[in-house]
C-alpha atoms as a PDB file:
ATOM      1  CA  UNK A   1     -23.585 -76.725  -4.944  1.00  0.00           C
ATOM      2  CA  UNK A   2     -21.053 -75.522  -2.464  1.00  0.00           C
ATOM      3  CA  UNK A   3     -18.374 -75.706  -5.111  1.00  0.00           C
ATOM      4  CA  UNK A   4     -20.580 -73.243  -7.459  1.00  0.00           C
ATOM      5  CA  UNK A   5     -21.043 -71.120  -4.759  1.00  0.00           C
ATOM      6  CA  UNK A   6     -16.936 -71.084  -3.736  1.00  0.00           C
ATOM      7  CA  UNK A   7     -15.923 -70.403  -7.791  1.00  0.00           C
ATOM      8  CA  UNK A   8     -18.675 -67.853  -8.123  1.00  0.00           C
ATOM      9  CA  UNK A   9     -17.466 -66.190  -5.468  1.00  0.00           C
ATOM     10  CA  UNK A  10     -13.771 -66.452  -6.662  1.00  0.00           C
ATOM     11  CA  UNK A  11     -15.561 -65.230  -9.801  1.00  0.00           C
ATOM     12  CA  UNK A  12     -16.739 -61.845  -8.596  1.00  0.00           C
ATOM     13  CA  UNK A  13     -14.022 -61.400  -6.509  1.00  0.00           C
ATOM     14  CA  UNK A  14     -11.797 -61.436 -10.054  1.00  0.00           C
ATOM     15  CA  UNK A  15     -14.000 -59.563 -11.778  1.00  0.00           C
ATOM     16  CA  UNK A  16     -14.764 -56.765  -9.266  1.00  0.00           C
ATOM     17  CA  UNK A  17     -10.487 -56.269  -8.902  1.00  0.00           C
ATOM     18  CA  UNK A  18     -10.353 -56.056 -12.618  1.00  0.00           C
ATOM     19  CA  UNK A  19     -13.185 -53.714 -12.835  1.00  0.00           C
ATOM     20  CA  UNK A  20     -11.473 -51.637 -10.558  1.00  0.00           C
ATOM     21  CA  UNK A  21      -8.127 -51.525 -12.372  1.00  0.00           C
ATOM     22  CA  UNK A  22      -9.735 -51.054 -15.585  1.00  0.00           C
ATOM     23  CA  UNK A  23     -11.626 -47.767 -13.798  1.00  0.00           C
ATOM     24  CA  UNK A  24      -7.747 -46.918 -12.366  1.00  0.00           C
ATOM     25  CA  UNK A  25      -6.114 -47.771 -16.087  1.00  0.00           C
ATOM     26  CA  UNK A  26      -9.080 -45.867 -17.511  1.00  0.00           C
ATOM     27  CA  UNK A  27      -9.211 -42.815 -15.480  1.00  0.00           C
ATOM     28  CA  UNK A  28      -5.724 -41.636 -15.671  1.00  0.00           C
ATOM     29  CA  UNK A  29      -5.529 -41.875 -20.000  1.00  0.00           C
ATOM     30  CA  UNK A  30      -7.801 -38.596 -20.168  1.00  0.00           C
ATOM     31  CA  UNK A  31      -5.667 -36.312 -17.665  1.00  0.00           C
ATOM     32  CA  UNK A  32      -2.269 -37.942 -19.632  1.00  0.00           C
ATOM     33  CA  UNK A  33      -4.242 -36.149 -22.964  1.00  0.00           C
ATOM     34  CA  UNK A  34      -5.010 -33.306 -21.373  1.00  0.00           C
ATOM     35  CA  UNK A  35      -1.594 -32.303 -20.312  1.00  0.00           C
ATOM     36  CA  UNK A  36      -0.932 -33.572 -24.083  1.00  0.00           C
ATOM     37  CA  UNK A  37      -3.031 -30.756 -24.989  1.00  0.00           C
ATOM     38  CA  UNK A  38      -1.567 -28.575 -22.507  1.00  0.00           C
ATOM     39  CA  UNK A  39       1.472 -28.817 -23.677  1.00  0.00           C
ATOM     40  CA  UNK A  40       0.473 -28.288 -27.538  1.00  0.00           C
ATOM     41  CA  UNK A  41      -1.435 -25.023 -26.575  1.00  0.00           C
ATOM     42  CA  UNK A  42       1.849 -24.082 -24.565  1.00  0.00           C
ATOM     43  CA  UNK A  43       3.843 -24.420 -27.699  1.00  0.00           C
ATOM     44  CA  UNK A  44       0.887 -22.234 -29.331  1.00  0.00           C
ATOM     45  CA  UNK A  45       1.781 -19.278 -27.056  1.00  0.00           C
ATOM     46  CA  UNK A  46       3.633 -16.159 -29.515  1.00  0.00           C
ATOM     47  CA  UNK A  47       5.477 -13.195 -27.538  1.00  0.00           C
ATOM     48  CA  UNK A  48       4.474 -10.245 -29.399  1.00  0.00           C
ATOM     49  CA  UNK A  49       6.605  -6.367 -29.212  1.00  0.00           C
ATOM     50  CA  UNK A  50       4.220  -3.697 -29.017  1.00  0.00           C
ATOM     51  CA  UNK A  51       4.930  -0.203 -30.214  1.00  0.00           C
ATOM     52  CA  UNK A  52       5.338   2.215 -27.330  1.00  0.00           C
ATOM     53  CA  UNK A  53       2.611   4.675 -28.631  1.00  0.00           C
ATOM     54  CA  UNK A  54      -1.466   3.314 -29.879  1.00  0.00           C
ATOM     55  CA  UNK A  55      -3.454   5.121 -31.440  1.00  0.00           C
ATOM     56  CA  UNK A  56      -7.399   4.307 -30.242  1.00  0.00           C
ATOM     57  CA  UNK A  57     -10.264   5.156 -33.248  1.00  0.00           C
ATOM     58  CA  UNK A  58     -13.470   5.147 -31.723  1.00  0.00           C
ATOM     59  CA  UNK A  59     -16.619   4.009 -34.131  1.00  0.00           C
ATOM     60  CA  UNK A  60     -18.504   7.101 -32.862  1.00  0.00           C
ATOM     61  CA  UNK A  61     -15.067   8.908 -34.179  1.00  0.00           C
ATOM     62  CA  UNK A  62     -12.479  10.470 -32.080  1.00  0.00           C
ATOM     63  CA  UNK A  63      -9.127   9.117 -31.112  1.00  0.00           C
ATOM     64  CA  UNK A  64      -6.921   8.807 -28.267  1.00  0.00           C
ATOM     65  CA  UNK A  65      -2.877   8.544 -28.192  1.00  0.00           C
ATOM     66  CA  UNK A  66      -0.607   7.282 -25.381  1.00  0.00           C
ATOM     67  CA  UNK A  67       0.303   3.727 -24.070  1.00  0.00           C
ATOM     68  CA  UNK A  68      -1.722   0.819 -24.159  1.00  0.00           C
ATOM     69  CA  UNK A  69      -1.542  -0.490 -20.665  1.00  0.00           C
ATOM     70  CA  UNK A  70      -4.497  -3.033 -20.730  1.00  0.00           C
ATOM     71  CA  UNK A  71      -6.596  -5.118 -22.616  1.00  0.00           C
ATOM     72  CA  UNK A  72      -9.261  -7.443 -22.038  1.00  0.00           C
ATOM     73  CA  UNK A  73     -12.586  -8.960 -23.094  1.00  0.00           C
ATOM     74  CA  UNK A  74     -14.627  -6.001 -22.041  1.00  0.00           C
ATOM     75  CA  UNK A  75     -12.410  -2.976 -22.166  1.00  0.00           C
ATOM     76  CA  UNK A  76      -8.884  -0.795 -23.113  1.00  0.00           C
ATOM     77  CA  UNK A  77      -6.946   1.310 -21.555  1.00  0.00           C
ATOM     78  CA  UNK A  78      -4.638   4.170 -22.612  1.00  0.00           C
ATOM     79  CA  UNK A  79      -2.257   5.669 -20.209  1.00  0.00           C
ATOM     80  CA  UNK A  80      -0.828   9.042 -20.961  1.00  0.00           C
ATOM     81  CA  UNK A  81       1.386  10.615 -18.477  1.00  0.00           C
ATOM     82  CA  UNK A  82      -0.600  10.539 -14.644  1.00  0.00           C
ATOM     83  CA  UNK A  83      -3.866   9.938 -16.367  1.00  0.00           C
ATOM     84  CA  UNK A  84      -5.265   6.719 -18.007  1.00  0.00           C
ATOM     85  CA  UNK A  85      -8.663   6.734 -20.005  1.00  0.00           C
ATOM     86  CA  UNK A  86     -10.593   3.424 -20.346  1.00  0.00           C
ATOM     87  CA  UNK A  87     -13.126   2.478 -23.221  1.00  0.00           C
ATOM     88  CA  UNK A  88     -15.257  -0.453 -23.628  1.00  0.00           C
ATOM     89  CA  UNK A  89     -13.828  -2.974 -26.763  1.00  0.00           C
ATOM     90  CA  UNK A  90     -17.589  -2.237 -28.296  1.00  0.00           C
ATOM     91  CA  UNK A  91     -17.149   1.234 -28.736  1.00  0.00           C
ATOM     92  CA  UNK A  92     -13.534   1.119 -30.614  1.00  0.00           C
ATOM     93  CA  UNK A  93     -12.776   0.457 -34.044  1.00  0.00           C
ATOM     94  CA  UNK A  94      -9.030  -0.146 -33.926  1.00  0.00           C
ATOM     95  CA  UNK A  95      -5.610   0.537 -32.589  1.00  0.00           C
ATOM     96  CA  UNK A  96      -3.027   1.520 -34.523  1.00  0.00           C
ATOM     97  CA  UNK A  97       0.704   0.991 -32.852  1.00  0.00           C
ATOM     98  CA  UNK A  98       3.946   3.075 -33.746  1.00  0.00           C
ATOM     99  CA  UNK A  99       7.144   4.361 -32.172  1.00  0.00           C
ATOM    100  CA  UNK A 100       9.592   2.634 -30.640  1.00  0.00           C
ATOM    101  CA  UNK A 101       9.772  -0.917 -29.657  1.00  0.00           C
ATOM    102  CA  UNK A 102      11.200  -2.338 -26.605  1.00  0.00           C
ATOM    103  CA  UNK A 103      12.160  -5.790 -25.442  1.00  0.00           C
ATOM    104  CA  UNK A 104      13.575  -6.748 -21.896  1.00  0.00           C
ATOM    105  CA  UNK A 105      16.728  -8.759 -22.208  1.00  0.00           C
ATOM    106  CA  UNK A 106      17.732 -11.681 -20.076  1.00  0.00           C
ATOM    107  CA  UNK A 107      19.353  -9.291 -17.840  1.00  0.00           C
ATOM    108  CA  UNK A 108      16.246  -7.158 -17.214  1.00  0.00           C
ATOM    109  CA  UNK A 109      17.691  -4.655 -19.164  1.00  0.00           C
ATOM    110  CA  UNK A 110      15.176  -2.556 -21.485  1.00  0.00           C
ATOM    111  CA  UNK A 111      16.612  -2.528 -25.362  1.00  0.00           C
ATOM    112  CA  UNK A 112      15.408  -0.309 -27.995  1.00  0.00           C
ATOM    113  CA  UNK A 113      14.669  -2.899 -30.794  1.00  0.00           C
ATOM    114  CA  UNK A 114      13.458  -0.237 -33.553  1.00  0.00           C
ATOM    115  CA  UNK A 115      12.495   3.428 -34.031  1.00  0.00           C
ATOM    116  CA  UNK A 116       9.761   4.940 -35.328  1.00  0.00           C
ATOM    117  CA  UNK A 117      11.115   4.996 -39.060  1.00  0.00           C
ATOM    118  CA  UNK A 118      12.001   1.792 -39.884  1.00  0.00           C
ATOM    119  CA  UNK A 119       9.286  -0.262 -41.404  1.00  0.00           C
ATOM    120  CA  UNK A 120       9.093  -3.925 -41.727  1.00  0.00           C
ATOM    121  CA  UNK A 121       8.136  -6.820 -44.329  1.00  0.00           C
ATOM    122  CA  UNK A 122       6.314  -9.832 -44.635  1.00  0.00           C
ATOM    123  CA  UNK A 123       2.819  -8.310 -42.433  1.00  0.00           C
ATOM    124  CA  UNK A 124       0.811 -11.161 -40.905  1.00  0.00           C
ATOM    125  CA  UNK A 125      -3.011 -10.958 -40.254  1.00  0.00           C
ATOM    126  CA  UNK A 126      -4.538 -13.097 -37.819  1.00  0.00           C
ATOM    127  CA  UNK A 127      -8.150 -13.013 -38.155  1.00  0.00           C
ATOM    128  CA  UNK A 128     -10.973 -13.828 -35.141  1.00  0.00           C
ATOM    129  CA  UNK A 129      -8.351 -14.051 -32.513  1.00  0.00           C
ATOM    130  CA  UNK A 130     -10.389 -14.337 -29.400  1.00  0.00           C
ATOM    131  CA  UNK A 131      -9.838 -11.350 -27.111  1.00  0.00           C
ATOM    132  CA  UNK A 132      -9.332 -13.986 -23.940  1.00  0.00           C
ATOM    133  CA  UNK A 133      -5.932 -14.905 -26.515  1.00  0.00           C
ATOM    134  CA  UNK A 134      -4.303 -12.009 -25.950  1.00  0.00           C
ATOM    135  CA  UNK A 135      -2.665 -11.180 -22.358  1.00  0.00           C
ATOM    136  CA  UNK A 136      -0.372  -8.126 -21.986  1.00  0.00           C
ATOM    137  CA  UNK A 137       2.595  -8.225 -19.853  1.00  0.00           C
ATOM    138  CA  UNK A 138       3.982  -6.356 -17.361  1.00  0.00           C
ATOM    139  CA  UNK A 139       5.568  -3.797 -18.520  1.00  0.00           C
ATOM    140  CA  UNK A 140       3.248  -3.600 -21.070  1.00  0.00           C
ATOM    141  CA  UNK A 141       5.519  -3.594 -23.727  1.00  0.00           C
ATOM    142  CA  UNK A 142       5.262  -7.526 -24.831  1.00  0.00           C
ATOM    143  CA  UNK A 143       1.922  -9.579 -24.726  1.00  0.00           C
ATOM    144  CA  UNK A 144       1.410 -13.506 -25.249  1.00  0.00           C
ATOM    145  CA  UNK A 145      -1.081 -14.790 -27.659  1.00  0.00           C
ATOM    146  CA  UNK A 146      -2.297 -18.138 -27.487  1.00  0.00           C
ATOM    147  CA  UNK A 147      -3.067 -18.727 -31.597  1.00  0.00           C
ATOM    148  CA  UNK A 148      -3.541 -22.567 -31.278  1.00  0.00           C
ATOM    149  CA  UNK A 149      -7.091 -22.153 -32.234  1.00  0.00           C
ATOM    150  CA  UNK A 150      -6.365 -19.506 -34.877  1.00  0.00           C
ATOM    151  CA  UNK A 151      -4.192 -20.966 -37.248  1.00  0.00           C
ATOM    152  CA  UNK A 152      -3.971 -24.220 -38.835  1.00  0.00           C
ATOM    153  CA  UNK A 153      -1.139 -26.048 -37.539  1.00  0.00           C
ATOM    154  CA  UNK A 154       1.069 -25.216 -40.873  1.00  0.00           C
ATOM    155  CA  UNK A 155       0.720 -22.007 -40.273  1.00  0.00           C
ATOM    156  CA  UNK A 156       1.658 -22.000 -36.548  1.00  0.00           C
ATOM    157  CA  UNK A 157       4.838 -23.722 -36.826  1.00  0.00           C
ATOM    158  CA  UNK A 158       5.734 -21.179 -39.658  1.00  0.00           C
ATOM    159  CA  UNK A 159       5.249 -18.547 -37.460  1.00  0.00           C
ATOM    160  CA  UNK A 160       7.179 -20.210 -34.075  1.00  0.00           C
ATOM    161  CA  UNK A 161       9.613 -20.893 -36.399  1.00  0.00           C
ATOM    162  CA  UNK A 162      10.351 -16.832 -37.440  1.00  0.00           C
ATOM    163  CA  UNK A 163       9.754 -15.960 -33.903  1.00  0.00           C
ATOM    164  CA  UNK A 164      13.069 -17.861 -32.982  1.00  0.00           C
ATOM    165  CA  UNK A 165      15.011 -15.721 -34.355  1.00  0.00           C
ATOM    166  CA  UNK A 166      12.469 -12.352 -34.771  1.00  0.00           C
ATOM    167  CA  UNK A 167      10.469 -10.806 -32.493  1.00  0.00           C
ATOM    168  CA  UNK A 168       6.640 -10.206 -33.768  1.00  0.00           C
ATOM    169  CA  UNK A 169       5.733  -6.300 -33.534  1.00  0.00           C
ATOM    170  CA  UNK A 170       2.003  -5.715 -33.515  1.00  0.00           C
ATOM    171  CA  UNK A 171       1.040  -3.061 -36.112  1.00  0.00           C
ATOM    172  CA  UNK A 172      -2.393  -2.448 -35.865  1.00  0.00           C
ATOM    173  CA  UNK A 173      -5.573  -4.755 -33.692  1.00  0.00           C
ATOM    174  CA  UNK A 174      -8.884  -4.134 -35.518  1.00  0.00           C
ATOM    175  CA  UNK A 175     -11.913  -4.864 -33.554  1.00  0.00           C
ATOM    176  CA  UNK A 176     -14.778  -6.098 -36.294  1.00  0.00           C
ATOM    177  CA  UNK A 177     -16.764  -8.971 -34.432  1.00  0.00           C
ATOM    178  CA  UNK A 178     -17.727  -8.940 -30.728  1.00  0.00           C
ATOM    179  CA  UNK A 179     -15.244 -11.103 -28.692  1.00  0.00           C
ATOM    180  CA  UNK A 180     -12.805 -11.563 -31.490  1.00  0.00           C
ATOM    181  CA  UNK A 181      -9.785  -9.129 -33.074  1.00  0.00           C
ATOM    182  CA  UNK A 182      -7.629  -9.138 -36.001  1.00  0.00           C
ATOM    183  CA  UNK A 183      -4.174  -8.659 -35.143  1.00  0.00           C
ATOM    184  CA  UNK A 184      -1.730  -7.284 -38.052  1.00  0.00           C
ATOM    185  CA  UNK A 185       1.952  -7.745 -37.272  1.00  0.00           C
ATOM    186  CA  UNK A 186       5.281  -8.077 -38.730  1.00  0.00           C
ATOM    187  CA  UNK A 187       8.616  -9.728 -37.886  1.00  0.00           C
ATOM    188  CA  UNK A 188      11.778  -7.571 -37.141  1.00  0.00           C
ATOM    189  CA  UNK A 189      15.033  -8.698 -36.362  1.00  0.00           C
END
């Protein structure tokens, strides 16, 4: 009996260790995916040129011109000069972008990519982009969209693949469905 009682106890001993490794082994596979899928979301993230003017139509009608200068999931703004006008995202139809496009080199220096004339091929529409996707930068010439959820993965890598050696301009963001946009733009050189 006392020799049951000495290799049952050797038993759980054994058995509680490799419980507790498995728990180690086990907890640390899920934050190695997640930084997997960290890292593929990273690689979803497209730098986008935005025109220097927008044009805001309201669904009520009217229209506003000047700079966009922010965008999130509840509102817009346009700057024009010392002033700035805000609108909720549910009361505006779209925002149409022309003018002049600027990029910021690597030596902070602000180039003139294209003028107002020059149009471009080969349009891309990406349809229910969540508004939380799209983040403008400071200055808010450039914004990042995260399109991992967007596009199938075909598409994606077409599109990282252009934007390598073209920058993305943003044409025109339609607002049809609460929370989401459609996002029109085309690659330039």
């Amino acid at each position: 009996m006392k020799t049951f009682l000495q290799v049952f106890s050797i038993a759980i001993l054994v058995s509680i260790t490799g419980l507790a490794g498995y728990a180690q082994t086990s907890s640390r596979k899920p934050n190695h995916l997640a930084q997997g899928q960290g890292a593929k979301s990273q690689e979803a993230r497209l730098s986008v040129a935005l025109p220097e003017l927008a044009t805001v139509r309201q669904k009520q009608g009217g229209s506003m011109t000047g700079q966009l200068t922010k965008l999130n999931q509840q509102e817009l703004t346009i700057s024009r000069g010392n002033s700035s006008e805000s609108l909720a995202i549910s009361q505006i139809n779209n925002v149409a972008f022309k003018g002049d496009v600027f990029i910021i080199d690597d030596d902070d220096k602000r180039i003139r990519m294209r003028g107002p004339d020059q149009t471009s091929s080969g349009q891309q529409v990406w349809r229910e982009v969540p508004l939380a996707a799209f983040n403008l930068q400071e200055p808010p010439e450039q914004a990042i969209l995260s399109l991992g959820t967007v596009l199938s993965s075909e598409d994606l890598a077409d599109i990282l693949s252009i934007s390598r050696d073209s920058t993305y301009v943003v044409q025109e963001i339609l607002f049809e469905s609460p929370g989401t946009m459609t996002i029109k733009a085309a690659p330039v050189d």
